[in-house]
C-alpha atoms as a PDB file:
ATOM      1  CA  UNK A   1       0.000   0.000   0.000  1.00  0.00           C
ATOM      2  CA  UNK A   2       1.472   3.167  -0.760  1.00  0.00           C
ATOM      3  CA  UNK A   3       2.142   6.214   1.717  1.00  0.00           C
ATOM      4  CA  UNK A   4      -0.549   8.317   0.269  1.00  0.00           C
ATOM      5  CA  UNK A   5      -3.269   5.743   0.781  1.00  0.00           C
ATOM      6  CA  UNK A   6      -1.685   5.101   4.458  1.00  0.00           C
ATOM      7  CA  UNK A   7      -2.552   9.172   5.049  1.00  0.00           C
ATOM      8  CA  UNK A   8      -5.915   9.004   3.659  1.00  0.00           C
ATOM      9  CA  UNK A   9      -7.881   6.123   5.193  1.00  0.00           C
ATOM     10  CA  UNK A  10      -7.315   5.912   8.779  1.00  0.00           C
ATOM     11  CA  UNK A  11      -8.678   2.764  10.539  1.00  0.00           C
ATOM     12  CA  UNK A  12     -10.759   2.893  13.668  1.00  0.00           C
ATOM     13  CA  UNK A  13     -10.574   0.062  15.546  1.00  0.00           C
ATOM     14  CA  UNK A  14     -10.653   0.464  19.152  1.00  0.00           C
ATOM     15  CA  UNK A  15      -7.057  -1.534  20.374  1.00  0.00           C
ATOM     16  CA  UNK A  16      -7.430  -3.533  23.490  1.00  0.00           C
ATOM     17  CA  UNK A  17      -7.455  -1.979  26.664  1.00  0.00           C
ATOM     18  CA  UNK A  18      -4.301  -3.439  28.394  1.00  0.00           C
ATOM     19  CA  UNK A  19      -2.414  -3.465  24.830  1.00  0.00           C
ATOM     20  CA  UNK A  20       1.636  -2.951  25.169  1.00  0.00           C
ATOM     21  CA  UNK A  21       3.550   0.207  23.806  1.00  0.00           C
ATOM     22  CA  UNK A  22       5.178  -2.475  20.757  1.00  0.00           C
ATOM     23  CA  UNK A  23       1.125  -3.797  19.769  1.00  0.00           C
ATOM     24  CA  UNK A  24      -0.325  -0.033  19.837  1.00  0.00           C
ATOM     25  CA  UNK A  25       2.482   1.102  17.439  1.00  0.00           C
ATOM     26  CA  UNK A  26       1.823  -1.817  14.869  1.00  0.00           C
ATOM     27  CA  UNK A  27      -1.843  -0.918  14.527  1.00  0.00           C
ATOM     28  CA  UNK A  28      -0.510   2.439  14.431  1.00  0.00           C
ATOM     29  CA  UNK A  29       1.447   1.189  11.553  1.00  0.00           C
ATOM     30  CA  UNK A  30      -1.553  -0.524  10.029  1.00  0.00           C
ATOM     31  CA  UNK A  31      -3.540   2.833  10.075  1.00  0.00           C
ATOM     32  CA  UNK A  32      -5.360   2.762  13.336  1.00  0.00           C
ATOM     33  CA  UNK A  33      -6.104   6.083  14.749  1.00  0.00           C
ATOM     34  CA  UNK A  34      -7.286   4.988  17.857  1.00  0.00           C
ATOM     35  CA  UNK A  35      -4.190   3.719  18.588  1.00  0.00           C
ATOM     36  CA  UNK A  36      -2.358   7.114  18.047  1.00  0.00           C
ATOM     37  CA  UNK A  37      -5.304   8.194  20.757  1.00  0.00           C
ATOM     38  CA  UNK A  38      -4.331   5.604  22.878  1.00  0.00           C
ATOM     39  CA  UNK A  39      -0.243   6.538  22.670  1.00  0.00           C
ATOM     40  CA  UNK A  40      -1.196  10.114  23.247  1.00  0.00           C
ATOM     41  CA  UNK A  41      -3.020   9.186  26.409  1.00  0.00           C
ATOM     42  CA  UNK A  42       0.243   7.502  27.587  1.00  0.00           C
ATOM     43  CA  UNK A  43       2.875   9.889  27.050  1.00  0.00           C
ATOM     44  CA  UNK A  44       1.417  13.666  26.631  1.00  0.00           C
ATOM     45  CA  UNK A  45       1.722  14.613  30.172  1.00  0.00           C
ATOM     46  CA  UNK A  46       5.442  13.042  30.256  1.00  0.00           C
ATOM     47  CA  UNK A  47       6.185  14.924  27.136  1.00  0.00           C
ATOM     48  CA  UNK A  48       4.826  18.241  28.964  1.00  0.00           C
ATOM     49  CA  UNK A  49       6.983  17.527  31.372  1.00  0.00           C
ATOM     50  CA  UNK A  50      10.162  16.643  29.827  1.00  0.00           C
ATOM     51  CA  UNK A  51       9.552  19.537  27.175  1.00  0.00           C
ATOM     52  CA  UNK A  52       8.726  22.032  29.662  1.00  0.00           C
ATOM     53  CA  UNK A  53      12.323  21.670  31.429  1.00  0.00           C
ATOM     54  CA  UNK A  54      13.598  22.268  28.264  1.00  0.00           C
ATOM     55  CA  UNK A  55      11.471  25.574  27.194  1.00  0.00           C
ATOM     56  CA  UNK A  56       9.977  26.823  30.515  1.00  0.00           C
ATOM     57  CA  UNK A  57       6.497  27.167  28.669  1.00  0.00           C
ATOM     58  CA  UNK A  58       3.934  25.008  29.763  1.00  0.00           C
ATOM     59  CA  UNK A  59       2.009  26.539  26.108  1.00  0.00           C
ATOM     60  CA  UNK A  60       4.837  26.056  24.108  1.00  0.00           C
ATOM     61  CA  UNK A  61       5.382  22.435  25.336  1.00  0.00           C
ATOM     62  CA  UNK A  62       1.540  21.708  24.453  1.00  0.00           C
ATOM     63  CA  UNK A  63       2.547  22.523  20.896  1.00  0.00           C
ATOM     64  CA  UNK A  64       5.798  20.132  21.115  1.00  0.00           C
ATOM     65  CA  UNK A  65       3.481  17.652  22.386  1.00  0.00           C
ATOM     66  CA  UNK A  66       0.800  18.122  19.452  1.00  0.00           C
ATOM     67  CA  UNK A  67       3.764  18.437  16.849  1.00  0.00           C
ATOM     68  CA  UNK A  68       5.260  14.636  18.228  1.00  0.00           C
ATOM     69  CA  UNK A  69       2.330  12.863  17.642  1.00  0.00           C
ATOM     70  CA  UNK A  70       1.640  14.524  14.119  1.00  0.00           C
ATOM     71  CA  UNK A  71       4.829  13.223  13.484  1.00  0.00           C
ATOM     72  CA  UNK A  72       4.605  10.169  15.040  1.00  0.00           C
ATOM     73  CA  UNK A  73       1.563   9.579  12.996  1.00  0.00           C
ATOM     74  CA  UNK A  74       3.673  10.550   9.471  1.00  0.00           C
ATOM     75  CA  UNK A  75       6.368   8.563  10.601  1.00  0.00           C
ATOM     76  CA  UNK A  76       4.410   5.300  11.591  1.00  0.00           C
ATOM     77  CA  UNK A  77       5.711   3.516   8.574  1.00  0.00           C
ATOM     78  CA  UNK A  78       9.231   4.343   9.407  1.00  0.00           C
ATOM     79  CA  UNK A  79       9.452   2.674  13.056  1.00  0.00           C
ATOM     80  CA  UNK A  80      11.210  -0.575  13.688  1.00  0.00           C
ATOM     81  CA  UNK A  81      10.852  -2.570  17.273  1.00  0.00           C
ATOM     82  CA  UNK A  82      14.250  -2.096  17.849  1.00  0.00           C
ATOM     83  CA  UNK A  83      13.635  -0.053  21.104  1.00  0.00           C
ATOM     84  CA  UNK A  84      10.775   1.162  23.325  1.00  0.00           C
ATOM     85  CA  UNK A  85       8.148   2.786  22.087  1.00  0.00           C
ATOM     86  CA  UNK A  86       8.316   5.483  25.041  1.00  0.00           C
ATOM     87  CA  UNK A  87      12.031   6.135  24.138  1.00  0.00           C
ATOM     88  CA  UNK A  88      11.150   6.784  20.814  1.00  0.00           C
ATOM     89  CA  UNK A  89       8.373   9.191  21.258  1.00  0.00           C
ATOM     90  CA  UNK A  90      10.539  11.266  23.705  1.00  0.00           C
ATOM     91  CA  UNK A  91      13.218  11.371  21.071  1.00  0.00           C
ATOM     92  CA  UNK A  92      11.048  12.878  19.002  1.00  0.00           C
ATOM     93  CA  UNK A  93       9.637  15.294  21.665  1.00  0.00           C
ATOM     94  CA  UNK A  94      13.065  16.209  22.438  1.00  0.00           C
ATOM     95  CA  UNK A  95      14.280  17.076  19.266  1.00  0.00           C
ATOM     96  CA  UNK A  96      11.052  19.323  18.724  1.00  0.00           C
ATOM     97  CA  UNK A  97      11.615  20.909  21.910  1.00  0.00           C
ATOM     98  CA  UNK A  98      15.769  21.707  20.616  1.00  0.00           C
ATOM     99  CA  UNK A  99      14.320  22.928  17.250  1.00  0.00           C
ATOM    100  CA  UNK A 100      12.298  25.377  19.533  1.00  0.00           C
ATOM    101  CA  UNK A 101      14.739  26.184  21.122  1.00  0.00           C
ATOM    102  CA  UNK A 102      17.417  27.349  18.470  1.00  0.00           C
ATOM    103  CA  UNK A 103      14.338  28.907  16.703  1.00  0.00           C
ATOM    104  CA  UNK A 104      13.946  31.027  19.525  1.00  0.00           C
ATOM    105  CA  UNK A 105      17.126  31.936  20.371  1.00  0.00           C
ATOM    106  CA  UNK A 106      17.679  32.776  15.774  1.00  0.00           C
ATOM    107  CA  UNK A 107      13.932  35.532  16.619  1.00  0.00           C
ATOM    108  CA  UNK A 108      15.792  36.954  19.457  1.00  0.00           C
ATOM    109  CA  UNK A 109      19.172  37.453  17.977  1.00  0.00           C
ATOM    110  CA  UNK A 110      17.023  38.948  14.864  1.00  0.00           C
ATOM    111  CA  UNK A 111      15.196  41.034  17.141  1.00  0.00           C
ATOM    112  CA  UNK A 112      18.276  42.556  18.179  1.00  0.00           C
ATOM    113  CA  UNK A 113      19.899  43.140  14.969  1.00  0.00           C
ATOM    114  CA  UNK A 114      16.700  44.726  13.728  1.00  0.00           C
ATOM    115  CA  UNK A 115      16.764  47.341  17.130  1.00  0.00           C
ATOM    116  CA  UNK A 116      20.449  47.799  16.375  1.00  0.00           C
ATOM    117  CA  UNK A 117      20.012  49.135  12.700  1.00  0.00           C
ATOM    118  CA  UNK A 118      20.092  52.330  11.861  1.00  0.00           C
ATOM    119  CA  UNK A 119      17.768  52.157   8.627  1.00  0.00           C
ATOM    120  CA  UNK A 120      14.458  52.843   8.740  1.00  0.00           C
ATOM    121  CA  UNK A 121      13.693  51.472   5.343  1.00  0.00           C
ATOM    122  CA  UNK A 122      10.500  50.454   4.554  1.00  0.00           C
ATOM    123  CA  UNK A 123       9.495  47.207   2.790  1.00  0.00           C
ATOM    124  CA  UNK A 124       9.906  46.584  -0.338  1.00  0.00           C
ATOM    125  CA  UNK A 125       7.310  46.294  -3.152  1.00  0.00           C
ATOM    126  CA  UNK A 126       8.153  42.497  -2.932  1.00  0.00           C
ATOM    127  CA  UNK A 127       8.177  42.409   0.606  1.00  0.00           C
ATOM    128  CA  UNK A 128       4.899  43.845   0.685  1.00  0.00           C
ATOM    129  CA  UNK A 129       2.955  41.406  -1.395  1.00  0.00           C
ATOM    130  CA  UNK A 130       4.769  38.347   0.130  1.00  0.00           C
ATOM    131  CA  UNK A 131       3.667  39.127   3.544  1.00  0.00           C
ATOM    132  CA  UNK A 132      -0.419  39.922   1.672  1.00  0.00           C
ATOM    133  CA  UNK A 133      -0.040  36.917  -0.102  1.00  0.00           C
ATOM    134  CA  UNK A 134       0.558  34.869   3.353  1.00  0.00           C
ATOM    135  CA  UNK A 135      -2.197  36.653   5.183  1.00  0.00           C
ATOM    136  CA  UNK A 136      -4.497  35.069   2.629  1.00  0.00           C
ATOM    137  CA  UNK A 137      -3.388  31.429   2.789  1.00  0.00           C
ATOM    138  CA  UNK A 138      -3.469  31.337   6.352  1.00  0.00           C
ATOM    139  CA  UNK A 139      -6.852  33.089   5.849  1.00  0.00           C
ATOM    140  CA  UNK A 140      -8.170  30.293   3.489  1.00  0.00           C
ATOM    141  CA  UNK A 141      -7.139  27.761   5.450  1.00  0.00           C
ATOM    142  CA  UNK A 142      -8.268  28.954   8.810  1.00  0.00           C
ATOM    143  CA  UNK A 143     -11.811  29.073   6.822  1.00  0.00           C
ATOM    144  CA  UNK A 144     -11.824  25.718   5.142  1.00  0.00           C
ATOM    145  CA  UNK A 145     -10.864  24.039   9.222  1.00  0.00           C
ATOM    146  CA  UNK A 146     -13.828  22.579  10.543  1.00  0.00           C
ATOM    147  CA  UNK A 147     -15.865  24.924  13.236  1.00  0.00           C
ATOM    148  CA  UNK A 148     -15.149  23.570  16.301  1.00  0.00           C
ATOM    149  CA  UNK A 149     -11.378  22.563  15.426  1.00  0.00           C
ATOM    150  CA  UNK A 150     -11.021  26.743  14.393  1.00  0.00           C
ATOM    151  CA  UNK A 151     -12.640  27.412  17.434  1.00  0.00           C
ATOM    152  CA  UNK A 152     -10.093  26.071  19.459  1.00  0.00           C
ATOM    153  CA  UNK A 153      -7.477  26.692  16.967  1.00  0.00           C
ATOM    154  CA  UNK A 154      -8.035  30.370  16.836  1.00  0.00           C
ATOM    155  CA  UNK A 155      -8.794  30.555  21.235  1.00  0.00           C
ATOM    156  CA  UNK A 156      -5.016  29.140  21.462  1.00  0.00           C
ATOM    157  CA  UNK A 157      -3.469  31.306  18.687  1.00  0.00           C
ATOM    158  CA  UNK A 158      -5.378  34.462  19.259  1.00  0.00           C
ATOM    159  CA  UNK A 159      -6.997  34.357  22.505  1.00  0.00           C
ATOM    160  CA  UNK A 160      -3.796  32.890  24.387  1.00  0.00           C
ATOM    161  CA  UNK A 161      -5.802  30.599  26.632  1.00  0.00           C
ATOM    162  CA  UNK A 162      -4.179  27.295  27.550  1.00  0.00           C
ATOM    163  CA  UNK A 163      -5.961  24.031  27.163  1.00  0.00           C
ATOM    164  CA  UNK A 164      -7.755  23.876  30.422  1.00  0.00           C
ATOM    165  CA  UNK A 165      -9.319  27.566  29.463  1.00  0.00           C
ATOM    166  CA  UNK A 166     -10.699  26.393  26.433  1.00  0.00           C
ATOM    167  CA  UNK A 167     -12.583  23.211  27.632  1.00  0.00           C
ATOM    168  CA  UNK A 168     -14.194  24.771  30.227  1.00  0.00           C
ATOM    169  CA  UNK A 169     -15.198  27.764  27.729  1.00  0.00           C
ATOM    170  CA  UNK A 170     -16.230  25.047  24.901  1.00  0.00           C
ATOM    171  CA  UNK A 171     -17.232  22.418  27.589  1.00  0.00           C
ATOM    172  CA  UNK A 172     -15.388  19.679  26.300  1.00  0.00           C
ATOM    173  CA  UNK A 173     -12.687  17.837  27.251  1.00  0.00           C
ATOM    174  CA  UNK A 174      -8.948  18.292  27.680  1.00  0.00           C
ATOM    175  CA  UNK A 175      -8.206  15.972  25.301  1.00  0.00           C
ATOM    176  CA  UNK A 176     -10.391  16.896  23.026  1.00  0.00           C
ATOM    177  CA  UNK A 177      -9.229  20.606  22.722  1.00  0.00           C
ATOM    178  CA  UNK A 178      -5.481  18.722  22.161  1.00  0.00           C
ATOM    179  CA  UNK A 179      -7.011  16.587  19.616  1.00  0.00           C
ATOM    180  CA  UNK A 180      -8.456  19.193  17.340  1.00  0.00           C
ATOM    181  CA  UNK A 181      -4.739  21.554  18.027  1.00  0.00           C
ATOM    182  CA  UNK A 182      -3.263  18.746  16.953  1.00  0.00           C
ATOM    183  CA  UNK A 183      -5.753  18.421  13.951  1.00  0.00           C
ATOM    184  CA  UNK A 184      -6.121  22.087  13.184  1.00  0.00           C
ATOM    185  CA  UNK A 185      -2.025  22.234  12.971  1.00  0.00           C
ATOM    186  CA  UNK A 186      -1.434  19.517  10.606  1.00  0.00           C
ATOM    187  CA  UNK A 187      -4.479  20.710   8.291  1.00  0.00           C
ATOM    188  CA  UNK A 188      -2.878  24.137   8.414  1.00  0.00           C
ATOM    189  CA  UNK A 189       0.601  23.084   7.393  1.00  0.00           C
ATOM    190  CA  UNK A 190      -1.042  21.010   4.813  1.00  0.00           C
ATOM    191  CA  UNK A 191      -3.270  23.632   3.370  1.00  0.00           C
ATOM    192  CA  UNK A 192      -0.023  26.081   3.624  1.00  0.00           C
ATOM    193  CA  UNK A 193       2.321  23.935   2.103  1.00  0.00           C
ATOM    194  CA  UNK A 194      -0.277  22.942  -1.098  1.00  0.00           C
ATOM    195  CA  UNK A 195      -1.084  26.530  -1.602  1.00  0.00           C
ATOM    196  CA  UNK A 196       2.894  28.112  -1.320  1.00  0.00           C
ATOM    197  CA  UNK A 197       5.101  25.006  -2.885  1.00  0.00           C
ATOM    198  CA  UNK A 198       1.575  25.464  -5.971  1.00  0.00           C
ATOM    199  CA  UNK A 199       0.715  28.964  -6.167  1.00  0.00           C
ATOM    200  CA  UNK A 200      -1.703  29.983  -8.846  1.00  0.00           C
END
């Protein structure tokens, strides 16, 4: 089967309750979204953890969290029993968190450069209908999410409130809010990527 088909027809069969680490991650790899459920049940509130030692933001470590299992979902085809399962979502987690990390510390260093010019220039012509043409994607895509899942997406992003915030303002769960950031981020970077890498 190839790795398009794997993307677009996710099972749902519920796994067993008491199923090991190794058995969730082969019906992960047989298309089973209820095991990727499962997993995330197991190890998002170790990931917070671990990630949040490494960035000292609770917020930003939700986002690490939501960005692991996206990836752990895109990467199901790719994993081998050659070690724990828990070892290799942390990996994962911990490399997101690093990425963070240096991306933070590249904005800041910008930042600075940007207060230590001198030139006032305004942007260019090209500049100018880059940053337009952006607005729009992420416009269109915010619009073509699913209500709820922009809901949420858009109480995060805009709004700043944390998970707990928004299930008690939405009355749903947690785990739900998590499930449609995680959702609402991969359809965004889908939706982004199709409409920059194929403008026009």
């Amino acid at each position: 089967m190839a790795a398009s088909q794997h993307a677009a027809s996710p099972r749902l069969t519920s796994p067993p309750a008491r199923a090991t680490d190794d058995a969730l991650m082969e019906l992960l790899r047989q298309d089973d979204a209820l095991a990727l459920h499962e997993l995330m049940q197991r190890f998002w509130r170790p990931i917070i953890d671990r990630v949040s030692r490494i960035l000292d933001d609770p917020d930003s470590a939700a986002d690490i969290a939501q960005q692991t299992f996206i990836q752990l979902w895109q990467r199901r085809m790719q994993w081998h029993p050659s070690g724990s399962v828990q070892a290799y979502v942390f990996r994962i987690a911990r490399n997101g968190a690093l990425n963070e990390r240096r991306a933070r510390l590249a904005r800041e260093d910008a930042v600075d450069r940007q207060g230590r010019a001198k030139s006032g220039a305004p942007p260019t012509p090209l500049q100018s209908l880059e940053e337009h043409e952006l607005r729009d994607a992420l416009a269109g895509a915010l619009h073509r999410l699913p209500a709820r899942r922009k809901e949420v997406y858009l109480l995060a992003r805009t709004g700043g409130l944390s998970h707990l915030e928004i299930s008690e303002r939405m009355g749903i769960s947690r785990q739900t809010v998590a499930n449609q950031m995680t959702a609402a981020v991969a359809d965004l970077r889908r939706d982004l990527s199709l409409i920059l890498d194929h403008p026009g």
